[in-house]
PDB file of N, CA and C in Angstrom:
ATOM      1  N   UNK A   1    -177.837 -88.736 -34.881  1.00  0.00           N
ATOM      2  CA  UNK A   1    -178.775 -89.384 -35.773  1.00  0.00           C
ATOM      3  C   UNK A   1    -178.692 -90.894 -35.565  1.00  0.00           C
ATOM      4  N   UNK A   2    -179.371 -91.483 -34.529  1.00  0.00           N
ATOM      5  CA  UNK A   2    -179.500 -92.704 -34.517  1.00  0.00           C
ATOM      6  C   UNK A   2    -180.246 -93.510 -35.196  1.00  0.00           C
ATOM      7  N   UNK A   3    -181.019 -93.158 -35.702  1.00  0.00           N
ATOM      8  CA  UNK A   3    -181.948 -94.158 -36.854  1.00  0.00           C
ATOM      9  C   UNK A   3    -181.734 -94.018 -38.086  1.00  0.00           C
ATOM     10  N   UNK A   4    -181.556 -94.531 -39.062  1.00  0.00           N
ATOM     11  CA  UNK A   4    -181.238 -94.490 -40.751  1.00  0.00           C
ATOM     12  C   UNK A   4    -181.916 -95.765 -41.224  1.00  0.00           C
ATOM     13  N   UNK A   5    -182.529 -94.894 -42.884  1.00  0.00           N
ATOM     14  CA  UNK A   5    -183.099 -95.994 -43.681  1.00  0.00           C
ATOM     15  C   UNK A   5    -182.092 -96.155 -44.532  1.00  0.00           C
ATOM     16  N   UNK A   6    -182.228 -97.436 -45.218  1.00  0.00           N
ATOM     17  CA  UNK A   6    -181.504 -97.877 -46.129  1.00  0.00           C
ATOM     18  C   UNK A   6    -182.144 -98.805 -47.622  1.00  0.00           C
ATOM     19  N   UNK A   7    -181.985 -98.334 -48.720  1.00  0.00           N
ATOM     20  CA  UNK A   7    -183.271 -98.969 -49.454  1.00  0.00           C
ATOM     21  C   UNK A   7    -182.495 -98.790 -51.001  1.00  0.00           C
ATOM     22  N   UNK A   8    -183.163-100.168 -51.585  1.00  0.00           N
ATOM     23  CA  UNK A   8    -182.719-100.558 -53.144  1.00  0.00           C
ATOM     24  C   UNK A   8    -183.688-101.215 -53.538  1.00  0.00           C
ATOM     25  N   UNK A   9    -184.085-100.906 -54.985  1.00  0.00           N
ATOM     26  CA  UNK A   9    -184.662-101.565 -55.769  1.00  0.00           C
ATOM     27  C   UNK A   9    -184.602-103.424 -55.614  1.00  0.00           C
ATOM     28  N   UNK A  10    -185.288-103.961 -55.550  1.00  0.00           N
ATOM     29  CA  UNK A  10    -185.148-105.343 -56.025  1.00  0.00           C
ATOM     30  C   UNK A  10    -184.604-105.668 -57.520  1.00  0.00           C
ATOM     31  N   UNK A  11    -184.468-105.418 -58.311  1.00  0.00           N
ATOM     32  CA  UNK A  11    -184.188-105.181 -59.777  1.00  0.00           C
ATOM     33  C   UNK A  11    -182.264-104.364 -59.966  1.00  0.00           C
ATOM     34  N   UNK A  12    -182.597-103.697 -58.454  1.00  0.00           N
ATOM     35  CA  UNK A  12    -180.800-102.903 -58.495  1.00  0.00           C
ATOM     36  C   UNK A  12    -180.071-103.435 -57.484  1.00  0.00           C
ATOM     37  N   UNK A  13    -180.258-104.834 -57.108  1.00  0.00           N
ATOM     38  CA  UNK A  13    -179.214-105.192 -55.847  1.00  0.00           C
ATOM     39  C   UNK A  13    -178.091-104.781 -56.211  1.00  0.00           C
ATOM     40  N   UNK A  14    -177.607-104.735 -57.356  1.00  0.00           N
ATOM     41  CA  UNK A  14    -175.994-104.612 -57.131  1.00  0.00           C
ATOM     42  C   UNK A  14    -176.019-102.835 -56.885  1.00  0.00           C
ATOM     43  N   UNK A  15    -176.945-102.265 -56.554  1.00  0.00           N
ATOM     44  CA  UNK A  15    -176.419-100.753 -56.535  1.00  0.00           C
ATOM     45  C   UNK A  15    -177.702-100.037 -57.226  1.00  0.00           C
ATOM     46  N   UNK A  16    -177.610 -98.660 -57.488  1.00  0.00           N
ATOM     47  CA  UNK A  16    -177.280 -97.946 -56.544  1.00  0.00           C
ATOM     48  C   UNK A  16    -178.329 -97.855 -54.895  1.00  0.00           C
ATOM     49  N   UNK A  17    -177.633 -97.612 -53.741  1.00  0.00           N
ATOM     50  CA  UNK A  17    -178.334 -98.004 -52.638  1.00  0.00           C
ATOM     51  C   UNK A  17    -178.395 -96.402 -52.002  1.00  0.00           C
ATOM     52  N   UNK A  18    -179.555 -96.316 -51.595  1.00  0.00           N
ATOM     53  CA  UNK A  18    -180.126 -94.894 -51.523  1.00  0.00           C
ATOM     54  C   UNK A  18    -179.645 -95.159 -50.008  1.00  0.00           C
ATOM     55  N   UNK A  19    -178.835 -93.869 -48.977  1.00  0.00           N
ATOM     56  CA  UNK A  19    -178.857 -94.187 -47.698  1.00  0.00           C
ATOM     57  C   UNK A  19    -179.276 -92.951 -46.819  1.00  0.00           C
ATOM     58  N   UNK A  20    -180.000 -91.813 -47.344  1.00  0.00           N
ATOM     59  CA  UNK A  20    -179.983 -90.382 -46.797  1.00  0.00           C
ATOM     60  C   UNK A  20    -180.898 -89.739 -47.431  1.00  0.00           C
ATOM     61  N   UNK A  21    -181.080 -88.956 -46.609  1.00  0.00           N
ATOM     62  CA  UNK A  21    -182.128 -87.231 -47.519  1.00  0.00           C
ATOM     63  C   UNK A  21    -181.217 -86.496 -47.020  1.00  0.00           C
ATOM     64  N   UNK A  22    -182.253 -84.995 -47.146  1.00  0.00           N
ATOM     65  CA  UNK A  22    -181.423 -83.505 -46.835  1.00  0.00           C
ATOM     66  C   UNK A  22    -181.077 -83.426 -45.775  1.00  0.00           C
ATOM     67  N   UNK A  23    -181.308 -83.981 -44.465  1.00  0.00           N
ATOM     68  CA  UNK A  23    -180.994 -84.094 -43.265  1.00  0.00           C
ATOM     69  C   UNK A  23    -180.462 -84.817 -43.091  1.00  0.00           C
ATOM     70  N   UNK A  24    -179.569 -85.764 -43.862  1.00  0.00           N
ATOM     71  CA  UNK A  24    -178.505 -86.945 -43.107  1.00  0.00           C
ATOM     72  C   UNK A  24    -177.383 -86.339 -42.921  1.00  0.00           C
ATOM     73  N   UNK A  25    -176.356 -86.895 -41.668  1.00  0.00           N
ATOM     74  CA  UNK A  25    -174.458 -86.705 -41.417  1.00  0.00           C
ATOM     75  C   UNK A  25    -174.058 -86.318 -42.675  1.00  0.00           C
ATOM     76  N   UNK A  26    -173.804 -84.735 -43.076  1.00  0.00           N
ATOM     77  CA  UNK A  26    -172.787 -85.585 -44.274  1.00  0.00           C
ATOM     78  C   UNK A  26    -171.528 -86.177 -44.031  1.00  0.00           C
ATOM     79  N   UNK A  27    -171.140 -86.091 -42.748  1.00  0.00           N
ATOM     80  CA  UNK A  27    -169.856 -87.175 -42.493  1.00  0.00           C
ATOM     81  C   UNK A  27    -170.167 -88.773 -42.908  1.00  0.00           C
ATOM     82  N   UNK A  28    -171.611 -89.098 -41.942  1.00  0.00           N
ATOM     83  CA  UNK A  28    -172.095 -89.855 -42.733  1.00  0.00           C
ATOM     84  C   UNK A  28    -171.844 -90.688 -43.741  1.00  0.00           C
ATOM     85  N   UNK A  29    -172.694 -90.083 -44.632  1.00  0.00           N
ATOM     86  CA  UNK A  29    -172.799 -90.240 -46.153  1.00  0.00           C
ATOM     87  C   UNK A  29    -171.582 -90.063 -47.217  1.00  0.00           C
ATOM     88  N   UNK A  30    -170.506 -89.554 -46.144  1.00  0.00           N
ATOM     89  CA  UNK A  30    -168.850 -89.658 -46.968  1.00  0.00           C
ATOM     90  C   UNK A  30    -168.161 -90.888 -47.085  1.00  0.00           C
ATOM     91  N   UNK A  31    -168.426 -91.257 -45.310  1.00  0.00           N
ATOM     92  CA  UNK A  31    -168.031 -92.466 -45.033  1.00  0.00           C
ATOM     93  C   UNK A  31    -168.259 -94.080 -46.173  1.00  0.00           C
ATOM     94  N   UNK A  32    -169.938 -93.582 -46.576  1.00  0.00           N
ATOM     95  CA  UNK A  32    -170.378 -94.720 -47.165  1.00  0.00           C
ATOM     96  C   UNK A  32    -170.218 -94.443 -48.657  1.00  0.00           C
ATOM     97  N   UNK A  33    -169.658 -93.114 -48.671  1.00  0.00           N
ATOM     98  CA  UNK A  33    -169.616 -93.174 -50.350  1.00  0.00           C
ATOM     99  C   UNK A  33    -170.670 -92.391 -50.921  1.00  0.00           C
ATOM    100  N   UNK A  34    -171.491 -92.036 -50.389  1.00  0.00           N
ATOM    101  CA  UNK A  34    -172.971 -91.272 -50.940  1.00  0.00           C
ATOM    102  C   UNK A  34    -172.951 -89.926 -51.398  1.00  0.00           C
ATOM    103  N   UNK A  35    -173.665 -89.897 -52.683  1.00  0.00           N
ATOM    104  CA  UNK A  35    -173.291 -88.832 -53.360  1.00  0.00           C
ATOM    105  C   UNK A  35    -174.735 -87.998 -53.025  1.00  0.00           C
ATOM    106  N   UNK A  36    -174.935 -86.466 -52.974  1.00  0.00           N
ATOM    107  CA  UNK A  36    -176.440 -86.006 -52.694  1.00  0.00           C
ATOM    108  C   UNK A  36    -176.934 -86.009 -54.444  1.00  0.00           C
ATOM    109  N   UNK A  37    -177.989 -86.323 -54.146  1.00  0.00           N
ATOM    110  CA  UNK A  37    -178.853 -86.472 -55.616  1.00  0.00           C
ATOM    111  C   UNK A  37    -179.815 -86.139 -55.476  1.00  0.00           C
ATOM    112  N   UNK A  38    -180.432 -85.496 -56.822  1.00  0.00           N
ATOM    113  CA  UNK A  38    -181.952 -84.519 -56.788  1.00  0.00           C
ATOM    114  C   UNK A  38    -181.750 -85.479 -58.194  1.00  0.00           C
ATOM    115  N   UNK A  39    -183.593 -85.531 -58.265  1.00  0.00           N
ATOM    116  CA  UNK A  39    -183.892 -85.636 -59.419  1.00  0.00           C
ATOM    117  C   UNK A  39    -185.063 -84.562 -59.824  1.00  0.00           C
ATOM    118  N   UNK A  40    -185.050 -83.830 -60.922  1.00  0.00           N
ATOM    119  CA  UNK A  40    -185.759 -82.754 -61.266  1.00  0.00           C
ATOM    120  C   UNK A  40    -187.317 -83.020 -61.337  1.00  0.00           C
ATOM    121  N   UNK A  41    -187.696 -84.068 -61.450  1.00  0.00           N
ATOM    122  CA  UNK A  41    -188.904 -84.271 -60.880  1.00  0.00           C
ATOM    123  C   UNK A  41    -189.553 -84.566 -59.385  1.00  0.00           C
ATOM    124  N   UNK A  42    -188.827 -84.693 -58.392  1.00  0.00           N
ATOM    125  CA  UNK A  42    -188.511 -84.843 -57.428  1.00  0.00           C
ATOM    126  C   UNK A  42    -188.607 -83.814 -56.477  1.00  0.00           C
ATOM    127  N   UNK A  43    -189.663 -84.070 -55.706  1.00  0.00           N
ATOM    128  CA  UNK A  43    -189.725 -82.318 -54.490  1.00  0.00           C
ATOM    129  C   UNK A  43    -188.847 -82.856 -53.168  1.00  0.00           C
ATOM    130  N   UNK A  44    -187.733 -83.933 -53.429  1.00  0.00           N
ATOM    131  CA  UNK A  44    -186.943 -84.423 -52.030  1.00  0.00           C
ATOM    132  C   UNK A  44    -185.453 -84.563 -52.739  1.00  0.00           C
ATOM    133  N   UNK A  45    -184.477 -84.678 -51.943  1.00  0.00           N
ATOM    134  CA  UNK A  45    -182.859 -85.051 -52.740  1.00  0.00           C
ATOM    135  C   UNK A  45    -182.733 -86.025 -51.621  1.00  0.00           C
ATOM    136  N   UNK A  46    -181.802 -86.975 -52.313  1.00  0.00           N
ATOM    137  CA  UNK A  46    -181.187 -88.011 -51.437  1.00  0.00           C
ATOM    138  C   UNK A  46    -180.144 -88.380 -51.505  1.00  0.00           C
ATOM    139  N   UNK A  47    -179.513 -89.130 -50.871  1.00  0.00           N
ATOM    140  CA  UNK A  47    -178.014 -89.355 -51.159  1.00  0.00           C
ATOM    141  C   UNK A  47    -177.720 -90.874 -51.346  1.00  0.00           C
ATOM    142  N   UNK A  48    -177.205 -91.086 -52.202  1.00  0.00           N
ATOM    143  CA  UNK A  48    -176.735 -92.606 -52.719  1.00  0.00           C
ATOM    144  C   UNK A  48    -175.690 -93.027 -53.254  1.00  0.00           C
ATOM    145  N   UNK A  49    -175.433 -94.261 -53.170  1.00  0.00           N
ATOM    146  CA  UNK A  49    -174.018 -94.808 -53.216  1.00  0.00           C
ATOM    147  C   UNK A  49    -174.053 -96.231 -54.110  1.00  0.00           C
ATOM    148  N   UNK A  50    -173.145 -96.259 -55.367  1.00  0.00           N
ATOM    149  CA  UNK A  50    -172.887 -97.196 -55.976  1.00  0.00           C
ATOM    150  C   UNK A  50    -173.137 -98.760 -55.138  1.00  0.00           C
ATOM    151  N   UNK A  51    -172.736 -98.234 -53.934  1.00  0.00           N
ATOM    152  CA  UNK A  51    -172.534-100.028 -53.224  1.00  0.00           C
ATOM    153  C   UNK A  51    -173.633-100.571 -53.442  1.00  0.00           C
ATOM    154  N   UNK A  52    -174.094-101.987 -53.370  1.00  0.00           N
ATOM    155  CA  UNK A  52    -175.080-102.324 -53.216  1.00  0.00           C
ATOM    156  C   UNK A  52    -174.859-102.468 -51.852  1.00  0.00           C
ATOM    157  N   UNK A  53    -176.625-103.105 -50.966  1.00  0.00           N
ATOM    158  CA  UNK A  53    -177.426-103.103 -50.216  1.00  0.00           C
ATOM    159  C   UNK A  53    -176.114-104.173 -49.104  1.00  0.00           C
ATOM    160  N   UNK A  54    -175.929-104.493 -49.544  1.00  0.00           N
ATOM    161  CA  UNK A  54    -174.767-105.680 -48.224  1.00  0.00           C
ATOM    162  C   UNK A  54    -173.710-104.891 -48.033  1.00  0.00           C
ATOM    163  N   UNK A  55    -172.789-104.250 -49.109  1.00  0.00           N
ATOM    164  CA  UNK A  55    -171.863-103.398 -48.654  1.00  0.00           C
ATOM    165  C   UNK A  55    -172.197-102.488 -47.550  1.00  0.00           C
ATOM    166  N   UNK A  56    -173.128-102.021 -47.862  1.00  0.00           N
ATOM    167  CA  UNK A  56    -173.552-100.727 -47.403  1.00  0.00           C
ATOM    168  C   UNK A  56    -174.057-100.985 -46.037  1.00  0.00           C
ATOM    169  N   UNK A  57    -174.896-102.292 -45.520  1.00  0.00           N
ATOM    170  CA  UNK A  57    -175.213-102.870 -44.146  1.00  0.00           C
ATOM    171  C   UNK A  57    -173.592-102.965 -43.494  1.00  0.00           C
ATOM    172  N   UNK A  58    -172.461-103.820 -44.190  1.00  0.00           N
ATOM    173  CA  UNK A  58    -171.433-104.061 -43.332  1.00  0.00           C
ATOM    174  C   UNK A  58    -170.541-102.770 -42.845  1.00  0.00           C
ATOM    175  N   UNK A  59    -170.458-101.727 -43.928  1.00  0.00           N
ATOM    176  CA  UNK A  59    -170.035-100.545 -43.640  1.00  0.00           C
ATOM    177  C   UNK A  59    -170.747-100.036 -42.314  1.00  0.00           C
ATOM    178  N   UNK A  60    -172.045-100.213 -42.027  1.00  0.00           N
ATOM    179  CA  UNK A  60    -172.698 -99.441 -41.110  1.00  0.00           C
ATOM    180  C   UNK A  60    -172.220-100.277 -40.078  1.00  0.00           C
ATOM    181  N   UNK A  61    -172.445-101.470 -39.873  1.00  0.00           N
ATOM    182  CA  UNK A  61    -171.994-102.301 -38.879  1.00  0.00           C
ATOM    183  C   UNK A  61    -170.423-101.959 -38.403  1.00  0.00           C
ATOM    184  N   UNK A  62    -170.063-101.521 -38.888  1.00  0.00           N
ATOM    185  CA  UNK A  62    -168.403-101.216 -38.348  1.00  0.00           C
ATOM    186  C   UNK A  62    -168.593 -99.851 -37.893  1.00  0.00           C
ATOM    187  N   UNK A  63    -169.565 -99.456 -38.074  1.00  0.00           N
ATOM    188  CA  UNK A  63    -169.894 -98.011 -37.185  1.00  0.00           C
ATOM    189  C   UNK A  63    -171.004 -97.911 -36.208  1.00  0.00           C
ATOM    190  N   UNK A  64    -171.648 -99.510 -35.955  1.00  0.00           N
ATOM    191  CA  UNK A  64    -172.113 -99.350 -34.306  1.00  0.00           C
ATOM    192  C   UNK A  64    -173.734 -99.634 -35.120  1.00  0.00           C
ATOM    193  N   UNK A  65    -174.150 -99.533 -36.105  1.00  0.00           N
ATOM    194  CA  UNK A  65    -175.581 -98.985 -36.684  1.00  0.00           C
ATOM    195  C   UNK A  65    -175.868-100.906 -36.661  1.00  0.00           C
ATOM    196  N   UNK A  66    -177.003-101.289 -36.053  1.00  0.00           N
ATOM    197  CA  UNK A  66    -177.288-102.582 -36.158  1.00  0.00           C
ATOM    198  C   UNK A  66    -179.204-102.512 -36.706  1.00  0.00           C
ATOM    199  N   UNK A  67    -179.305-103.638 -37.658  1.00  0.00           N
ATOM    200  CA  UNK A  67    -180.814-103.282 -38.468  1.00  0.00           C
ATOM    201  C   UNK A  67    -181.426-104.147 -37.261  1.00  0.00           C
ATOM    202  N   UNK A  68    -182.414-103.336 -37.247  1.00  0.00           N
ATOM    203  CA  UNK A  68    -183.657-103.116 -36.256  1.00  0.00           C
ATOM    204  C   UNK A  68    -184.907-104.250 -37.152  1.00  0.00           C
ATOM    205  N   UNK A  69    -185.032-103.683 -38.466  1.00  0.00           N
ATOM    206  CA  UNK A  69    -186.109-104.568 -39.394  1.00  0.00           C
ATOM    207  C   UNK A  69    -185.428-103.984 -40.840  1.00  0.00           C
ATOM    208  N   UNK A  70    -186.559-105.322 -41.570  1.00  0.00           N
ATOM    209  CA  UNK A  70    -186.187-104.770 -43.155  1.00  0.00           C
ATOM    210  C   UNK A  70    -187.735-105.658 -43.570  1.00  0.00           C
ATOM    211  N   UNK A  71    -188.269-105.066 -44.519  1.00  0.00           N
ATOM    212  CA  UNK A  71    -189.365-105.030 -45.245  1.00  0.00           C
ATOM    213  C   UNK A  71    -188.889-105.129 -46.765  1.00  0.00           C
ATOM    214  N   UNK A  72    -190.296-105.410 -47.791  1.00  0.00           N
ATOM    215  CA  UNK A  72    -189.954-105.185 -48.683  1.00  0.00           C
ATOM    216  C   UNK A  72    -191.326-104.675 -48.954  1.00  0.00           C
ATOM    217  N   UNK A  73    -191.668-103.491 -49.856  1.00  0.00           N
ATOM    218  CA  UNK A  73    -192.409-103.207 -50.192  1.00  0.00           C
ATOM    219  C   UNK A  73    -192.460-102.977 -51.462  1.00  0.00           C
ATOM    220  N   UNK A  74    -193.195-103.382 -52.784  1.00  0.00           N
ATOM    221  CA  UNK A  74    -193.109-103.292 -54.286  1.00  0.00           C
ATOM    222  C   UNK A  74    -192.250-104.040 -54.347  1.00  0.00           C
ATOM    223  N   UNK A  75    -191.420-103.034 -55.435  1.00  0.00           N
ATOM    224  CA  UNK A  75    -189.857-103.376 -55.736  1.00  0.00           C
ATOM    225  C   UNK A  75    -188.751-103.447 -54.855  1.00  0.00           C
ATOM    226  N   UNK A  76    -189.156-102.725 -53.698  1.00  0.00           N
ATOM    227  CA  UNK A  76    -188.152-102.135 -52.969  1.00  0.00           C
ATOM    228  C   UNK A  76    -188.167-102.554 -51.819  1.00  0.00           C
ATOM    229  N   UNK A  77    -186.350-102.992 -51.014  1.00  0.00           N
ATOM    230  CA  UNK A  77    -186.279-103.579 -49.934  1.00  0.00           C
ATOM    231  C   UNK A  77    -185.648-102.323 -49.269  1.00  0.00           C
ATOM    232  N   UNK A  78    -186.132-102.264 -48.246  1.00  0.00           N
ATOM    233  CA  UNK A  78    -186.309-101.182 -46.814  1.00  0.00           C
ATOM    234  C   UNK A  78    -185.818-101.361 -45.086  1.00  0.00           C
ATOM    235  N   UNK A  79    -184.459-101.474 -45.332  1.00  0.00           N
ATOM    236  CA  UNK A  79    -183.920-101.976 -43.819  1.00  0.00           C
ATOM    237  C   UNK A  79    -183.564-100.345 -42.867  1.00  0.00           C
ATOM    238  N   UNK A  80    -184.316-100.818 -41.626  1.00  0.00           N
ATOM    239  CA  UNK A  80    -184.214 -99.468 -40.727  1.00  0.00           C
ATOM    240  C   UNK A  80    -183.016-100.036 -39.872  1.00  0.00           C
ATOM    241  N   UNK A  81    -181.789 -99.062 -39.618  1.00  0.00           N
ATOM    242  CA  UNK A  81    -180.953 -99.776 -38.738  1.00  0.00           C
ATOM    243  C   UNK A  81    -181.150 -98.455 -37.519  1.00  0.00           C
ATOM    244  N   UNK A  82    -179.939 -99.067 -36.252  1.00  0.00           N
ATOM    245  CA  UNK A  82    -180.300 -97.644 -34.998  1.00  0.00           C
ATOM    246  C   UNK A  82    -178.635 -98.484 -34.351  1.00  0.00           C
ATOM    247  N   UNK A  83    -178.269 -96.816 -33.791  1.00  0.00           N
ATOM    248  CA  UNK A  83    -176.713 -96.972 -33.344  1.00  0.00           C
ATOM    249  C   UNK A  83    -177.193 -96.603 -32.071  1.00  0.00           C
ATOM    250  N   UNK A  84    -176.773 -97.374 -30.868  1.00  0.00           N
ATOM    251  CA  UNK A  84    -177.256 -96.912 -29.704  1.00  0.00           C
ATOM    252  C   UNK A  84    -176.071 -95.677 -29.010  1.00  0.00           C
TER     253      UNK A  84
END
């Protein structure tokens, strides 16, 4: 899995930082702390982690994952990283 999104509220920098769906590593998502989460209104689950949005970039960076871009769209900032 070389490509991963990574995305937080503008309003939740300090956390929680969404880093996965049903198809992410769950080695992954151990590594960073990410818990799987459904919300009952919700036809997707994702996995997220207390860290905020910088933790969660430097964690990846020590595992090879470097951001490609980051956007913000609405509320929400949207960085795509890729591990070659």
């Amino acid at each position: 899995m070389p490509y991963l999104f990574v995305s937080t509220r503008i309003r939740l920098e300090s956390g929680p930082t969404v880093v996965g769906d049903e198809q992410s590593d769950p080695e992954l998502m151990a590594h960073l702390g990410a818990k799987y989460f459904h919300e009952k209104w919700n036809n997707f689950s994702e996995y997220r982690t207390d860290d905020c949005a910088r933790v969660v970039l430097d964690k990846l960076e020590k595992l090879g994952y470097r951001v490609l871009s980051m956007t913000g769209i609405g509320q929400t900032c949207i960085w795509l990283l890729h591990k070659s």
